[in-house]
Protein backbone atom coordinates (compact mmCIF):
# COMPACT_ATOMS: atom_id res chain seq x y z
CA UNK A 1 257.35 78.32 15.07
CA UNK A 2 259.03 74.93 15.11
CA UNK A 3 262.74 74.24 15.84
CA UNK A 4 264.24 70.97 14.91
CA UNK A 5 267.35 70.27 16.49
CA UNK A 6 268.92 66.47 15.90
CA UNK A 7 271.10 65.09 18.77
CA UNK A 8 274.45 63.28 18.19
CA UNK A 9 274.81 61.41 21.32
CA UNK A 10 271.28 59.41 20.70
CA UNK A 11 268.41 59.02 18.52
CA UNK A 12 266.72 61.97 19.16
CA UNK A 13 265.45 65.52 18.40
CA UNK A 14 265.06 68.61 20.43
CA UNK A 15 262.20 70.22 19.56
CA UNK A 16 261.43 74.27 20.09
CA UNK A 17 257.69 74.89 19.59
CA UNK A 18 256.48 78.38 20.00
CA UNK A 19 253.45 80.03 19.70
CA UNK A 20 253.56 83.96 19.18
CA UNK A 21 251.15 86.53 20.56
CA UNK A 22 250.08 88.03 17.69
CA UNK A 23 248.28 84.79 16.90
CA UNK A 24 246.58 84.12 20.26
CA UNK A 25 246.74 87.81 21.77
CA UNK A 26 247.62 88.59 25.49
CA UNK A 27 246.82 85.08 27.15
CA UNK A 28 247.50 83.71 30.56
CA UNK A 29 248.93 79.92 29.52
CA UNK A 30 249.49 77.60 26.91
CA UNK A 31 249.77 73.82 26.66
CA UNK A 32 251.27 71.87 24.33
CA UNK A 33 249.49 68.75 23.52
CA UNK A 34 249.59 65.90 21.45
CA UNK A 35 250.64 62.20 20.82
CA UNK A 36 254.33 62.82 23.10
CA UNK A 37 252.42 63.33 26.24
CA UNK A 38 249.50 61.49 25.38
CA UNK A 39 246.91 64.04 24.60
CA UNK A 40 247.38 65.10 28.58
CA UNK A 41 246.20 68.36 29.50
CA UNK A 42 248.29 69.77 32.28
CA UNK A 43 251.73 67.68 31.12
CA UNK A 44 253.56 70.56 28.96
CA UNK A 45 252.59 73.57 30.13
CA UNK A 46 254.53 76.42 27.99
CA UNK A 47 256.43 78.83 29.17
CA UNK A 48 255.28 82.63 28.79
CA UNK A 49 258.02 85.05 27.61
CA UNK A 50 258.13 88.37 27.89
CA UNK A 51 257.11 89.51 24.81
CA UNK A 52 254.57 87.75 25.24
CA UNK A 53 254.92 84.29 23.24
CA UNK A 54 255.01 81.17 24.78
CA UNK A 55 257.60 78.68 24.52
CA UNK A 56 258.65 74.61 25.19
CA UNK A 57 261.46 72.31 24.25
CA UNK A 58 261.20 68.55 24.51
CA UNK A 59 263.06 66.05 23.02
CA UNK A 60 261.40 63.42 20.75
CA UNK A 61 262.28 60.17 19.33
CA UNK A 62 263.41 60.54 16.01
CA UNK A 63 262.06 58.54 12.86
CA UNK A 64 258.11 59.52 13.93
CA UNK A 65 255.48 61.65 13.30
CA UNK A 66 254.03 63.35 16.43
CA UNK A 67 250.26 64.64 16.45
CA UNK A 68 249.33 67.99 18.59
CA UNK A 69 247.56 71.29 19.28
CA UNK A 70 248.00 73.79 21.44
CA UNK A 71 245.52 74.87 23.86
CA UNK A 72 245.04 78.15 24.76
CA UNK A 73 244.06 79.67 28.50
CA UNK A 74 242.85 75.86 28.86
CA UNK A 75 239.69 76.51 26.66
CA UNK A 76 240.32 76.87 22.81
CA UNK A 77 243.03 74.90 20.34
CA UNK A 78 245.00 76.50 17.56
CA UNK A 79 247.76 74.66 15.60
CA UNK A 80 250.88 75.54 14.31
CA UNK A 81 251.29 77.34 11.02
CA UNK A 82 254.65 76.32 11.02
CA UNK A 83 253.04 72.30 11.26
CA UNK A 84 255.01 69.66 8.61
CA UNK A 85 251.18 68.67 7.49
CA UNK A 86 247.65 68.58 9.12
CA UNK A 87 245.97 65.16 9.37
CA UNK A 88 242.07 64.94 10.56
CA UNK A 89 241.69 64.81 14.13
CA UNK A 90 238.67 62.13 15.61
CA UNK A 91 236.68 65.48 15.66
CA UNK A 92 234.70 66.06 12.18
CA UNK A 93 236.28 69.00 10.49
CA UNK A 94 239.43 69.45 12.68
CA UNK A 95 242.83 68.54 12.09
CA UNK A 96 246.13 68.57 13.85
CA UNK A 97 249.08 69.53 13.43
CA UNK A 98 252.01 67.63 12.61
CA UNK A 99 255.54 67.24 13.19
CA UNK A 100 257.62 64.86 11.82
CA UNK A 101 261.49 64.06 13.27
């Protein structure tokens, strides 16, 4: 699930991604990455709820479109179904998901 929330005081957008349990199952961690951290593994880890879903807020620049995935116990990627669009990733047959703010 995606949560777009535009700021007033300066060009920018709080974003809520989160990434339910009943599409990844009982998991340890999840990162979020993508083109706002630079495709860095270990710079947004998620939070883990107690219900089990995992959850992040950052705040992005608005006016662009922001590439990512979310890996999952550091060894598989899922997107978001919630995702503006998919674009190809550099992979053959993969794509990422998009937000756009």
């Amino acid at each position: 699930m995606l949560n777009k929330k535009y700021l007033k005081s300066k060009p920018e957008c709080k974003v809520t991604f989160r990434l339910h349990k009943k599409y990844i199952g009982n998991v340890d961690s999840v990162n979020l990455i993508g083109d706002a951290n630079d495709w860095n593994n270990e710079t947004n880890p998620m939070k883990k709820l107690k219900n089990g879903d995992f959850k992040i807020e950052i705040n992005l620049k608005v006016g662009k479109e922001y590439q990512f995935r979310y890996k999952v116990n550091n060894t598989y990627w899922v997107n978001d179904d919630q995702a503006d669009k998919y674009i190809p990733s550099p992979f053959p047959h993969i794509d990422n998901s998009v937000i756009c703010v």
